[in-house]
Structures are given as C-alpha cells and as structure tokens.
Protein backbone atom coordinates (compact mmCIF):
# COMPACT_ATOMS: atom_id res chain seq x y z
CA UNK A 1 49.47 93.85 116.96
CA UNK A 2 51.04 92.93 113.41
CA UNK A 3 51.32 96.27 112.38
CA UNK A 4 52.59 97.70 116.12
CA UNK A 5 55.23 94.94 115.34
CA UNK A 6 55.98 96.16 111.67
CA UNK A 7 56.57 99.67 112.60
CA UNK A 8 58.61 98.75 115.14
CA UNK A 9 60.73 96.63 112.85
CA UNK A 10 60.99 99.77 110.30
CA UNK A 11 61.72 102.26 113.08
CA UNK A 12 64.72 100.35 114.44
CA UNK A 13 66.10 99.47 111.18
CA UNK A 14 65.43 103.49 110.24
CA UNK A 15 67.76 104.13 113.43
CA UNK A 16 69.98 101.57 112.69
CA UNK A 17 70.47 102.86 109.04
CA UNK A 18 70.72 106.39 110.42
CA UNK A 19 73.53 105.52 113.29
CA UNK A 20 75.58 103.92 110.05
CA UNK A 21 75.53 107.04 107.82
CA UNK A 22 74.67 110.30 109.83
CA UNK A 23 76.41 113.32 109.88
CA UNK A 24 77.67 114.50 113.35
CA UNK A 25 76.31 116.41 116.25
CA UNK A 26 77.38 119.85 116.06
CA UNK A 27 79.08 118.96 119.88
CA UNK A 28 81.46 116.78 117.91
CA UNK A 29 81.85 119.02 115.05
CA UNK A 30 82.83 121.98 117.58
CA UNK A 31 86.37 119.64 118.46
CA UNK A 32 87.22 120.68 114.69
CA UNK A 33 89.51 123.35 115.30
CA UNK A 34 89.56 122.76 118.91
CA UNK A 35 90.94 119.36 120.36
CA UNK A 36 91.04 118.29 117.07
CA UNK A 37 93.17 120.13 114.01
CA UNK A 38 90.22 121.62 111.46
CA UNK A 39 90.37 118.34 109.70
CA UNK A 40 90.08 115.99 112.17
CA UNK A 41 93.73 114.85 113.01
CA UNK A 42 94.49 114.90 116.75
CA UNK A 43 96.36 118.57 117.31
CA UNK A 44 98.65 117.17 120.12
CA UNK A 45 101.64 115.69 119.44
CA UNK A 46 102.22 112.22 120.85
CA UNK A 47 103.37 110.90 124.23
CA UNK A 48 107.43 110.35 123.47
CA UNK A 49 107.34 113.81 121.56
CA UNK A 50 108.17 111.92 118.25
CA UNK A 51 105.26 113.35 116.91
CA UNK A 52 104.68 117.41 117.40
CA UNK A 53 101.51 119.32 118.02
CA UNK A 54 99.82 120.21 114.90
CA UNK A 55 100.81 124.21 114.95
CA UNK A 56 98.48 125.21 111.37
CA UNK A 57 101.33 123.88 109.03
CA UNK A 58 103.61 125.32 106.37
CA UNK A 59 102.84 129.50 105.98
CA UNK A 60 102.24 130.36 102.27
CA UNK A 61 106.22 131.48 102.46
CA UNK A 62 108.12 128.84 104.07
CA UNK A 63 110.33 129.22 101.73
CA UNK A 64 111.58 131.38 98.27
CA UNK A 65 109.98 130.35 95.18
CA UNK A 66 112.86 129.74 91.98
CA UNK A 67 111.29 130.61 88.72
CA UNK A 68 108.14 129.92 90.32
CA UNK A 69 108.89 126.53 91.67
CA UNK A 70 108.92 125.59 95.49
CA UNK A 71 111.74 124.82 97.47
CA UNK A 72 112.84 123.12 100.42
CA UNK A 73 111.57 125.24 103.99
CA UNK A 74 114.08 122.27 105.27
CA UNK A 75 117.16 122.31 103.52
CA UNK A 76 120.29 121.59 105.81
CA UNK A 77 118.12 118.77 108.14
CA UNK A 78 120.15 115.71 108.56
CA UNK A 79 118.86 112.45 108.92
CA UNK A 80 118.20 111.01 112.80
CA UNK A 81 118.72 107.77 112.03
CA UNK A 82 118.23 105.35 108.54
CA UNK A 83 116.26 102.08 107.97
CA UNK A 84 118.19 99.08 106.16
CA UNK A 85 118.06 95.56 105.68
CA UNK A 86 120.01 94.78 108.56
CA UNK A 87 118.58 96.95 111.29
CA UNK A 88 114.92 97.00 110.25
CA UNK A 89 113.59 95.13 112.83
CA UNK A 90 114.36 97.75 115.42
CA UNK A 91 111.58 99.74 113.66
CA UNK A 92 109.12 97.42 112.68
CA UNK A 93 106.95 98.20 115.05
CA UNK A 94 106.51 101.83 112.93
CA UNK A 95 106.95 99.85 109.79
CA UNK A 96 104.15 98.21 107.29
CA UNK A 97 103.67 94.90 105.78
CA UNK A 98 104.96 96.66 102.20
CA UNK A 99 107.69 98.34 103.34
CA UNK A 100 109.50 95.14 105.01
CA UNK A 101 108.98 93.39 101.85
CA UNK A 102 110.94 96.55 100.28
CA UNK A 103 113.81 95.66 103.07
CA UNK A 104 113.85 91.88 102.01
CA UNK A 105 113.36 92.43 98.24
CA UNK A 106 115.98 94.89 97.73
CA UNK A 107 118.39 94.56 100.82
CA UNK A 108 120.99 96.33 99.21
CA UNK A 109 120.01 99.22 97.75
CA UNK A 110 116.17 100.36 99.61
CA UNK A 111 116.57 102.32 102.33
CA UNK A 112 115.07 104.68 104.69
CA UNK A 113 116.09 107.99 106.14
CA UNK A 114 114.35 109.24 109.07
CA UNK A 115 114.45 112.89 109.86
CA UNK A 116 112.54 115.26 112.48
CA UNK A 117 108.71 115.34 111.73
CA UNK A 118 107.26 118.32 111.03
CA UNK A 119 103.04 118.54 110.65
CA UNK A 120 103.61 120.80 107.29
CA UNK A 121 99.80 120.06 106.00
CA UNK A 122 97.39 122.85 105.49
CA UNK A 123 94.57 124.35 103.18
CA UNK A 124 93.18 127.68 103.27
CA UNK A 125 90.41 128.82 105.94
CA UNK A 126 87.64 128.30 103.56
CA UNK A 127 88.20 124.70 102.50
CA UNK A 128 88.60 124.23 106.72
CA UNK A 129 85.08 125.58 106.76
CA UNK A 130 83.67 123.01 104.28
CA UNK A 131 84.72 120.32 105.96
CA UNK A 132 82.71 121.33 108.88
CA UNK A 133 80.25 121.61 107.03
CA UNK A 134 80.28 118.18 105.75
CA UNK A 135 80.82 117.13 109.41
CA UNK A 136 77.43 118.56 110.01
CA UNK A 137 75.61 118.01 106.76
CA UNK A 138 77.37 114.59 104.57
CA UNK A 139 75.59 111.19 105.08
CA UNK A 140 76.88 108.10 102.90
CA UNK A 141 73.96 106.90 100.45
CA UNK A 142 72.87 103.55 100.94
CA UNK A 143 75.53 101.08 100.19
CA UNK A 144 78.37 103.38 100.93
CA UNK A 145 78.65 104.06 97.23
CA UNK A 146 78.02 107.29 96.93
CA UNK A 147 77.57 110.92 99.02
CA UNK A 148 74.18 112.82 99.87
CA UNK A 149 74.10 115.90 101.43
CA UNK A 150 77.74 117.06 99.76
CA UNK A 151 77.24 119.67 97.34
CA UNK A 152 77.39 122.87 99.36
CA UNK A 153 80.57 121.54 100.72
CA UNK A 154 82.80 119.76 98.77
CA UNK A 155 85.55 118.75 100.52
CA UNK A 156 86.34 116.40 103.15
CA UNK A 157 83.12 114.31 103.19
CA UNK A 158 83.66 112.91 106.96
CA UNK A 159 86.76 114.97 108.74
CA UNK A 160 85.19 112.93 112.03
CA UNK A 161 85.53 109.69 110.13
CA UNK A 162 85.06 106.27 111.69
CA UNK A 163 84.73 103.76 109.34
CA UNK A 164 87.18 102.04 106.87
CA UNK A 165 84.56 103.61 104.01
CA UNK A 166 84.65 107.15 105.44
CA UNK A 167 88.31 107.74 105.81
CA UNK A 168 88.76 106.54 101.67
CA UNK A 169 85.78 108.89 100.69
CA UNK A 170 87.91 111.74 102.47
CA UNK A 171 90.88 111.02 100.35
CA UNK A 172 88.64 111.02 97.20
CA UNK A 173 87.15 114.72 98.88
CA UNK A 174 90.43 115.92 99.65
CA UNK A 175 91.33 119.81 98.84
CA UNK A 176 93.51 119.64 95.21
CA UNK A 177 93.86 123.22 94.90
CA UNK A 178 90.98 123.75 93.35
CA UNK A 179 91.69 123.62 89.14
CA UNK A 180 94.91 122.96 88.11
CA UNK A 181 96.70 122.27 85.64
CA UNK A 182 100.50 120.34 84.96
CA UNK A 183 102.70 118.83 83.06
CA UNK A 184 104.14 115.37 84.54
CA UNK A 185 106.37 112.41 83.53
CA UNK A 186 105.59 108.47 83.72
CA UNK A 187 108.42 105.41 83.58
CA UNK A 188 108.33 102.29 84.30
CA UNK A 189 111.75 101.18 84.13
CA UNK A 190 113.12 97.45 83.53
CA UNK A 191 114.89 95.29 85.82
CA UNK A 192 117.90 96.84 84.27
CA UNK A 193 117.05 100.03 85.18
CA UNK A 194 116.23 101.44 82.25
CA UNK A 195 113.20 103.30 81.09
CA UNK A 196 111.27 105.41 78.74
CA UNK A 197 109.41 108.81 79.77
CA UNK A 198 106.03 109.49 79.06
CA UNK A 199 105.26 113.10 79.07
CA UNK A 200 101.42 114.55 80.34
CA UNK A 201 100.24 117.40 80.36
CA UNK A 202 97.44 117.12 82.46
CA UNK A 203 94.02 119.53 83.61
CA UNK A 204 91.30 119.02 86.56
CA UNK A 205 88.43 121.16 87.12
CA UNK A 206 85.86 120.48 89.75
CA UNK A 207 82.48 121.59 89.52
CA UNK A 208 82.41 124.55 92.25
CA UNK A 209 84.94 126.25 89.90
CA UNK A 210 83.32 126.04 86.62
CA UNK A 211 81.33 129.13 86.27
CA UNK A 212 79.34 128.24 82.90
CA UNK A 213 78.68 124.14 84.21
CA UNK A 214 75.23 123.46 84.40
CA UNK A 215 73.93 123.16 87.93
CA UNK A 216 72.45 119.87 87.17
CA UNK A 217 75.69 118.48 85.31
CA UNK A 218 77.17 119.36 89.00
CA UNK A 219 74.71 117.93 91.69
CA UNK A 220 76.58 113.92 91.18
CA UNK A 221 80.00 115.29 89.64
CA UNK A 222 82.87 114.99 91.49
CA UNK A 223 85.55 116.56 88.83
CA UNK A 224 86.43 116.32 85.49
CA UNK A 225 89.84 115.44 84.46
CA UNK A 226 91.76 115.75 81.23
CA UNK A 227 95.18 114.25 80.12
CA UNK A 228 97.12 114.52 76.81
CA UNK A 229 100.14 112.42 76.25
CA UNK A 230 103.29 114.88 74.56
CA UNK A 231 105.64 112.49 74.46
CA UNK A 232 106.99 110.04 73.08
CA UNK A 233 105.76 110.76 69.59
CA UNK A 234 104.20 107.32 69.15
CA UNK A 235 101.91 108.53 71.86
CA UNK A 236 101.94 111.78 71.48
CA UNK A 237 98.41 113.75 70.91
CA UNK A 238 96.70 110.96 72.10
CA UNK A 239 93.48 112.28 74.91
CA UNK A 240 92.06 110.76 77.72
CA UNK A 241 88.88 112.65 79.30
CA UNK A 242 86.96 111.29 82.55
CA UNK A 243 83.78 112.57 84.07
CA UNK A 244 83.57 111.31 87.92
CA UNK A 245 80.50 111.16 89.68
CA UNK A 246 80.12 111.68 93.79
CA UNK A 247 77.86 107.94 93.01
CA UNK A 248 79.85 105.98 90.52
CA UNK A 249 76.81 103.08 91.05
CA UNK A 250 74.03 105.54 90.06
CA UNK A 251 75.74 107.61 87.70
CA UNK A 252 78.75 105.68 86.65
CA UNK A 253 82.24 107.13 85.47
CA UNK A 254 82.15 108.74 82.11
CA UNK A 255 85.08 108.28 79.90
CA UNK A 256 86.62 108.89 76.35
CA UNK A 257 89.63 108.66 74.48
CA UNK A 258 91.13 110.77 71.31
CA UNK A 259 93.41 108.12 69.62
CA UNK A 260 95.54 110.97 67.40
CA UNK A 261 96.62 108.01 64.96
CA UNK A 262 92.63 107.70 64.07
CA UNK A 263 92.04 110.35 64.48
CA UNK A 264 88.69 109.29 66.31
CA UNK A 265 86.95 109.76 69.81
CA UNK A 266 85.75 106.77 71.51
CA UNK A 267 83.77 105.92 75.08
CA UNK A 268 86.64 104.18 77.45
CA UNK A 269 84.79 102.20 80.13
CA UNK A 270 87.76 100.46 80.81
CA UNK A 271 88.93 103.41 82.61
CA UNK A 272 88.00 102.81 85.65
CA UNK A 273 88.79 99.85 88.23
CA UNK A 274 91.10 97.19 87.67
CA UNK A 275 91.28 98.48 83.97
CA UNK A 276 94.71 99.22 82.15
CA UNK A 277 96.54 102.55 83.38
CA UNK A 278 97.83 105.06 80.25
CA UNK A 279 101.02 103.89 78.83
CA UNK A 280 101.61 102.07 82.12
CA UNK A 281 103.06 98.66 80.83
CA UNK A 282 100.62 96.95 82.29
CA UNK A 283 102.28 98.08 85.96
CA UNK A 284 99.13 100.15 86.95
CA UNK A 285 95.62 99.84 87.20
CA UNK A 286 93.52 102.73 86.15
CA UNK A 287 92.20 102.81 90.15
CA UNK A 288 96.27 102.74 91.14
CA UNK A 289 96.05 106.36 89.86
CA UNK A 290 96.36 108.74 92.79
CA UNK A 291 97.19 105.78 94.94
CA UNK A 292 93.30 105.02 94.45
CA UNK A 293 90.29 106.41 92.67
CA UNK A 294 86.87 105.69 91.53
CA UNK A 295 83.85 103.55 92.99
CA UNK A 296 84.38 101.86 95.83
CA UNK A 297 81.89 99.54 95.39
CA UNK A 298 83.62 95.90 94.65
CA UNK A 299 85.22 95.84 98.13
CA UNK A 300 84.33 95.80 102.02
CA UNK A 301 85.97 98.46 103.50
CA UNK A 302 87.09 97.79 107.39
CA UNK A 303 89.06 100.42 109.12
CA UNK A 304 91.65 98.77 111.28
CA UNK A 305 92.63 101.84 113.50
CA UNK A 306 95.27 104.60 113.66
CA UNK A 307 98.85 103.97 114.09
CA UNK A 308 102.12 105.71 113.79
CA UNK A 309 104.53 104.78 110.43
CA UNK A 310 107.16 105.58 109.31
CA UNK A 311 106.30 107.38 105.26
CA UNK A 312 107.48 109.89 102.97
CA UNK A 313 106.83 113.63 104.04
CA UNK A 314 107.98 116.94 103.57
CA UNK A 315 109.47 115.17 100.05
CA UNK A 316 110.95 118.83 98.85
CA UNK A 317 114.60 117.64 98.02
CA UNK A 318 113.39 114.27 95.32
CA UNK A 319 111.31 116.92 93.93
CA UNK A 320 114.03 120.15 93.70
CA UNK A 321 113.69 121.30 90.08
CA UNK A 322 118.01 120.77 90.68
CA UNK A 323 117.50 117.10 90.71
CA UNK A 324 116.81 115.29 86.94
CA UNK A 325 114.49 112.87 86.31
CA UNK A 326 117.92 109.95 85.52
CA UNK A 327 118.90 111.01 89.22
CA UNK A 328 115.56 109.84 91.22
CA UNK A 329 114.72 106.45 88.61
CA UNK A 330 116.93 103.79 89.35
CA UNK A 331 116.42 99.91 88.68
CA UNK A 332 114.65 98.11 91.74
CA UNK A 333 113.46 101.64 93.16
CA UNK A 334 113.75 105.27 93.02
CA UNK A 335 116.62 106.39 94.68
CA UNK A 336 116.59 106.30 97.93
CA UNK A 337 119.27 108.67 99.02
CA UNK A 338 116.61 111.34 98.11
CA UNK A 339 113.55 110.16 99.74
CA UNK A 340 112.61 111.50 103.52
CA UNK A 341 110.70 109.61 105.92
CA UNK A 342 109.07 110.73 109.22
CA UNK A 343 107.44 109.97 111.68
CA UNK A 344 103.21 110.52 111.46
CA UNK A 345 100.11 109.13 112.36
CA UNK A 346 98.10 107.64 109.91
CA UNK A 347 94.77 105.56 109.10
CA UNK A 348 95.03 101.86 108.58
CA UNK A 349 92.45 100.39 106.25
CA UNK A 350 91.77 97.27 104.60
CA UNK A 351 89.36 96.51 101.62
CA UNK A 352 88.67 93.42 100.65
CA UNK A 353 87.04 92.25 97.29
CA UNK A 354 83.40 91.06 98.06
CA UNK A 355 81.83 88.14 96.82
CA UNK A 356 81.05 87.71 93.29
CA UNK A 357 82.68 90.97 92.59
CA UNK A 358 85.77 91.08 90.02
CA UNK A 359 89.57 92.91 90.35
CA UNK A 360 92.82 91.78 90.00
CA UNK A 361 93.61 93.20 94.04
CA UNK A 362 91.85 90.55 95.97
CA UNK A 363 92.77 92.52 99.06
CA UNK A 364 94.38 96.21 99.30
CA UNK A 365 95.47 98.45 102.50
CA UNK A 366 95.22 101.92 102.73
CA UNK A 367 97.59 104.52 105.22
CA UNK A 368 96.45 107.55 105.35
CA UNK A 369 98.08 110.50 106.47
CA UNK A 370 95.98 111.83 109.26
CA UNK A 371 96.67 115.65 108.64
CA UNK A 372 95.53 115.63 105.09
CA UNK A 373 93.44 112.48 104.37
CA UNK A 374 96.18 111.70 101.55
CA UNK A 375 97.05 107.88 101.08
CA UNK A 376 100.64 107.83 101.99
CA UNK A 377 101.44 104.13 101.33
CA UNK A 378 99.39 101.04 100.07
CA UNK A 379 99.52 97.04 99.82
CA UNK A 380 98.00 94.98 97.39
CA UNK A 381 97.46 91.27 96.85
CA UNK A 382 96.75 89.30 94.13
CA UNK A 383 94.01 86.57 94.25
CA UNK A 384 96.07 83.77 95.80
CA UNK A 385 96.57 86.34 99.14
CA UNK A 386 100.41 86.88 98.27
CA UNK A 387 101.78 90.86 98.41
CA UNK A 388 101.99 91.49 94.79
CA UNK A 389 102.86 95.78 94.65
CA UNK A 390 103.66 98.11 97.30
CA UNK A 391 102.62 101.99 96.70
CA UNK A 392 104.56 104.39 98.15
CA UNK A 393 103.41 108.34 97.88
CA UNK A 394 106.50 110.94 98.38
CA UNK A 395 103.83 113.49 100.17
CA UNK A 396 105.01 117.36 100.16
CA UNK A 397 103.16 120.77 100.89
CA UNK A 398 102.63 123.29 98.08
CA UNK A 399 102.65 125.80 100.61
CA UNK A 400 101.97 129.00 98.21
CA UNK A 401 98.55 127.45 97.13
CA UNK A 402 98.02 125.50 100.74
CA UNK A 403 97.91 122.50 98.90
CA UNK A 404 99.01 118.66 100.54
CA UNK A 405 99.99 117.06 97.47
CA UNK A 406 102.00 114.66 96.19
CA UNK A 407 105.72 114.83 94.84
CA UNK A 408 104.75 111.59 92.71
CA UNK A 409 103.63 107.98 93.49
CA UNK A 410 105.55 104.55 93.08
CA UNK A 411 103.90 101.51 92.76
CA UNK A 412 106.91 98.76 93.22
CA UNK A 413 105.94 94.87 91.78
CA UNK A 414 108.01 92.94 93.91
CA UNK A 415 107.07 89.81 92.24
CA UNK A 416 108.24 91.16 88.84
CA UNK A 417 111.05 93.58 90.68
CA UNK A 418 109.98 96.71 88.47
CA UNK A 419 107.98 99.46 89.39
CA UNK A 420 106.12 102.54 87.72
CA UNK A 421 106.60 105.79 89.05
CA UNK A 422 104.50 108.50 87.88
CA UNK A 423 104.09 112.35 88.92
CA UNK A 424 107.11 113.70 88.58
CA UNK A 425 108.16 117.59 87.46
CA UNK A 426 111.25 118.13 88.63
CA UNK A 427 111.97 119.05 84.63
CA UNK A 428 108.74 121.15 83.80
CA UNK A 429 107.08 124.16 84.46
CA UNK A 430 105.88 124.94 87.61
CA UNK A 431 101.75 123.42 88.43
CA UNK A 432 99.16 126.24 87.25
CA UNK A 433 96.88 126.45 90.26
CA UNK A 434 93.39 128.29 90.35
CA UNK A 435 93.02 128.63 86.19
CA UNK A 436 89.59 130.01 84.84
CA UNK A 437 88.04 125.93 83.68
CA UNK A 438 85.20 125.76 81.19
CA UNK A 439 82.48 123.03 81.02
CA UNK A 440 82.99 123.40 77.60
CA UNK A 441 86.55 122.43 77.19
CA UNK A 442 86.03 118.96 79.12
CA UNK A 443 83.40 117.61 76.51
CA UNK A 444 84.16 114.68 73.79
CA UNK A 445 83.79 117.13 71.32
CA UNK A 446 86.75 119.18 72.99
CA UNK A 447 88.85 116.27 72.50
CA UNK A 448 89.79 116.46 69.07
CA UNK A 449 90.98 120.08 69.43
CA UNK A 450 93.12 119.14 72.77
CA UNK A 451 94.90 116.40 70.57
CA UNK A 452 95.76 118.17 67.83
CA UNK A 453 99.64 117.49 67.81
C-alpha cells in the first residue's frame, strides 16, 4: 500500500512538473501561422480598428537604402493626436505606470506623438520555422533557469508563451540577425543637459553561425558578445568579452575585460546582474543592457496579461542618419519631437526579487511587444517599492535583414532627473549583418589583439 501511495505521489508530481514546462501539442503549434502570426501574436487587428491585422510586416524594400543606411517607409505621416502633461489622462488607460511618471516629472518638455500603427515586425521564413520548432520541442529546465530541448532551434524558445518566465526567455531567444556587427554611441547627460559620448564598436556571434565552434562549446551557449570602447581616449582600447549560457545557474556567464592602460586581461564576474554597466556613470546595470539580459534566476516572474500601450515603433525618423547625435540628447529626455508612438499590443510582466536573493531592482516590469518578443518599455523600483528608472526602447524594423531591432534604449532616473541613452548610429556606418564569426576571435586570448589602440 506504501509504495502504491509513493508512486502515486511521484506520478502526479511528474505530471504536475510536466504541465509547468512542456512544449505544445502540435494542434496548438498548427495556430502559428494560422490564427496566430508565425510568432505567436494574434494576426487580427483589434475590435475599434486601432490596431491592424498583422499582414507579414515591412518587405525587405520598404524603402531606398542611403549609403547603405535605412530610411523611413513612413516619411510624410503626421501625428493623430499627442500626449502631454495636461491631457494625459485621456489616455491613461493605454498608458504605463513609467510613462505617467515621465508626464509628471517633466511636464514641460516629455511628450508623446501618436501616429497610425503599422505591424512592421518580421524575420525571414526560416527563423519562423524555428520557432515552431521550439513550440514543439523547448521545455524550461527545472527552476525556470535555463532551456532543454533548444539547440536545433534557436530562436523563440516559447512563441505560445504563457507564463511571466516564458515571454522574458523569448526576448532573450529573439532573432538578432544572426552575427552582426556595429558601431554605437553611449551618454548619459547631466541635469544640464550636457554629456560626453562614448563610442563602441561592438560584435555578436551566436553559436549556429560559427562554423569552426566546437559542438560541445555550443550545446549551453547562447552567444558570445564582444565590445571595444573607441572613444573617448581615456577609454579608448579598453575590451569587454561575455560568454552567455542558455543555463546561467549551471553554466554561469563567462566574462573578461582588456584594460588597454594595463595592458592586462582579467575575469569580470561583475558583468552580469545588478553589476556596473560600461562607462555608464553608474546609470545602468549590466542586466539594463538590451532593456534586460542574463539569468533570470533572483526574481519570480508573474505574467500579468496582454494589454494595448501606447510605445515607440516604427522609430525611423530619431534614427535618420540626417539627424545628429546633439539633436536627439537633450537634458531631462531625448527629444521628444522625434520620437513616434503607436498603438500595439504588448505583454505585461512583473518580476519580483525573491527572498534572500540580492539586486538593486526590488521589483521590475516588462512590456513586450507582441509581434517581436522585444521589451518595448520597463519599470523599476528600488528596495523601498518607489519607481526609481523608466526604460523606454525606440523599436524600428531593419527591413533589408528582417530584423526587429532597436533604434537605441533610454533608461530615464527620475529620482536623479538624468538618464543614459545608449544605441545610437545615426553618425556611423551602417550595422554589418550576417559577417563570417570565428570561435577563435571571441577567446581571452583574442582580447589583447581587439584592444590594440
């Protein structure tokens, strides 16, 4: 009778464990593509027309390259309506937390204008066929921490996400555009408005494109990511490389740094979580990057639903190779009179920091854009539960490469009233997607060499 009883007890909890982390039935992978855009999103538009159907997004030529740089595929829209201090409350209902406190904190000067939506997002057929195959195939290890059944895939660990955990592991997944390389700027300018730039030049290679990387160096890697600081010459020649795992618990985040002044490599383990951002100021953490990275271990994840908002999109004229980097940074914000808003649905998630566990965020939300898994916006709170930054992610389409991207990220203190914007290129050459990556240039030893000045 005891042991009837026992493997009773270990069958239900195996069923329990299962119903937590399984991948989908192929019935509910077939609405990929169907009812359901290849990644998931909802393909109709919604009930007030606000919001179109998703039609496959952006073609590769929505618009004539300039020296090799996009353009806008919307130039001449005017703006429906625009957000202020004074009439925000007619919105809020489409309006976060974050973006309120934007209203309040700088009722002057932030702003935002509201154009027609349009569902630009897309990747090309192939990376639509990995995510089904993750549909069918990707289970969460135990703990959340980590992916198992990923590697054929790739991308877009849980397109049928439901769960706070799942929808952040699909913006970790998301399609990049396979190895790329760019050269960005950081500031972080004062109260004042003033600010320094801090030049990278930066490379990511992800182990499906890496021809010569070991096949056991790729079963837990999720990429490998390199970035030299150019400029300003204090900084200058100085390397930062990170290895990232698909299991950052098992098989924690390897890092190192080339300090050009000592000429010396060292292991970095404070990249990672709450630890310092590059050349940040101290107005990023180094899981801030890419509006957030890395384990996800030190928080419960809870997914609060899906909602419509109000966030940056289509993000073509801040990022017009015609506008200069002393246009967009202003003090308080970036300027608003060249940031679009629409309309979109998006995933509302909340972490919060578990017991015993250790980061400066006691509590962060997460929207995500539902067409391409990107983080779009984000809140974060300090351990006393006040609203400490605001992130806000000027999203665009790279529509050449099929690539949902980013035109850069701001993360706004609104405690401190500065912020730190970083991603920009209106001023450099255009992103290098799809270059040949070697294993052997994202090694310690390759470090020295990248930071020679």
């Amino acid at each position: 009778m005891k042991t009837t009883r026992k493997l009773f007890s270990v069958l239900a909890l195996s069923l329990l464990a299962s119903s937590v982390t399984a991948a989908v039935s192929p019935e509910e992978a077939a609405k990929l593509g169907t009812t359901l855009t290849p990644l998931g999103a909802e393909m109709a538009g919604n009930a007030e027309g606000t919001i179109p159907a998703w039609t496959g997004g952006l073609p590769v030529d929505a618009a004539p390259l300039e020296n090799g740089h996009i353009t806008n595929p919307f130039e001449g829209e005017q703006p429906k309506f625009v957000i202020t201090a004074q009439n925000y409350e007619q919105y809020q209902d489409k309006l976060s937390a974050g973006q309120i406190a934007m209203f309040k904190r700088y009722p002057e000067t932030y702003k935002m204008r509201v154009f027609e939506t349009h569902r630009s997002a897309a990747v090309p057929d192939r990376i639509y066929e990995a995510a089904k195959k993750s549909a069918l195939n990707t289970e969460l290890v135990e703990g959340g921490n980590g992916l198992a059944n990923f590697a054929d895939s790739r991308y877009y660990a849980f397109p049928l996400a439901d769960s706070g955990l799942e929808v952040i592991w699909n913006h970790i997944t998301r399609y990049r555009g396979g190895n790329v390389r760019r050269n960005i700027v950081q500031a972080t300018p004062q109260t004042d408005g003033s600010y320094t730039l801090v030049h990278f030049e930066d490379e990511v290679a992800f182990p499906s494109e890496m021809p010569d990387l070991d096949p056991e160096d790729s079963k837990n890697a999720l990429l490998f990511f390199k970035q030299r600081v150019t400029a300003p010459s204090r900084l200058a020649g100085n390397v930062l490389l990170v290895h990232d795992s698909l299991d950052q618990v098992k098989e924690p985040r390897q890092a190192w740094i080339y300090n050009a002044g000592q000429r010396r490599v060292r292991r970095a383990p404070q990249v990672a979580y709450d630890g310092p951002g590059t050349a940040a100021d101290g107005m990023r953490t180094s899981d801030n990057f890419d509006m957030f990275n890395g384990a996800p271990d030190r928080y419960n994840w809870k997914l609060i639903g899906k909602r419509e908002m109000f966030i940056p999109y289509n993000s073509y004229e801040i990022n017009s190779k015609d506008v200069k980097y002393e246009d967009i940074l202003k003090a308080g914000h970036v300027n608003q009179d060249l940031a679009r808003y629409e309309l979109h649905r998006v995933w509302e998630v909340e972490a919060t920091l578990k017991e015993g566990e250790r980061n400066i965020y006691a509590k962060r939300k997460f929207y995500v854009d539902e067409d391409s898994w990107i983080i779009a916006h984000s809140e974060l709170y300090d351990g006393r539960g006040q609203l400490w930054r605001v992130g806000e992610a000027h999203l665009l389409q790279h529509y050449p490469e099929k690539v949902p991207a980013y035109a850069f990220e701001a993360l706004y203190d609104i405690i401190a009233g500065r912020y730190l914007a970083i991603g920009m290129s209106n001023e450099e050459e255009p992103f290098e997607y799809g270059y040949e990556a070697s294993a052997r240039d994202f090694t310690p030893a390759a470090l020295r060499n990248a930071g020679v000045r």
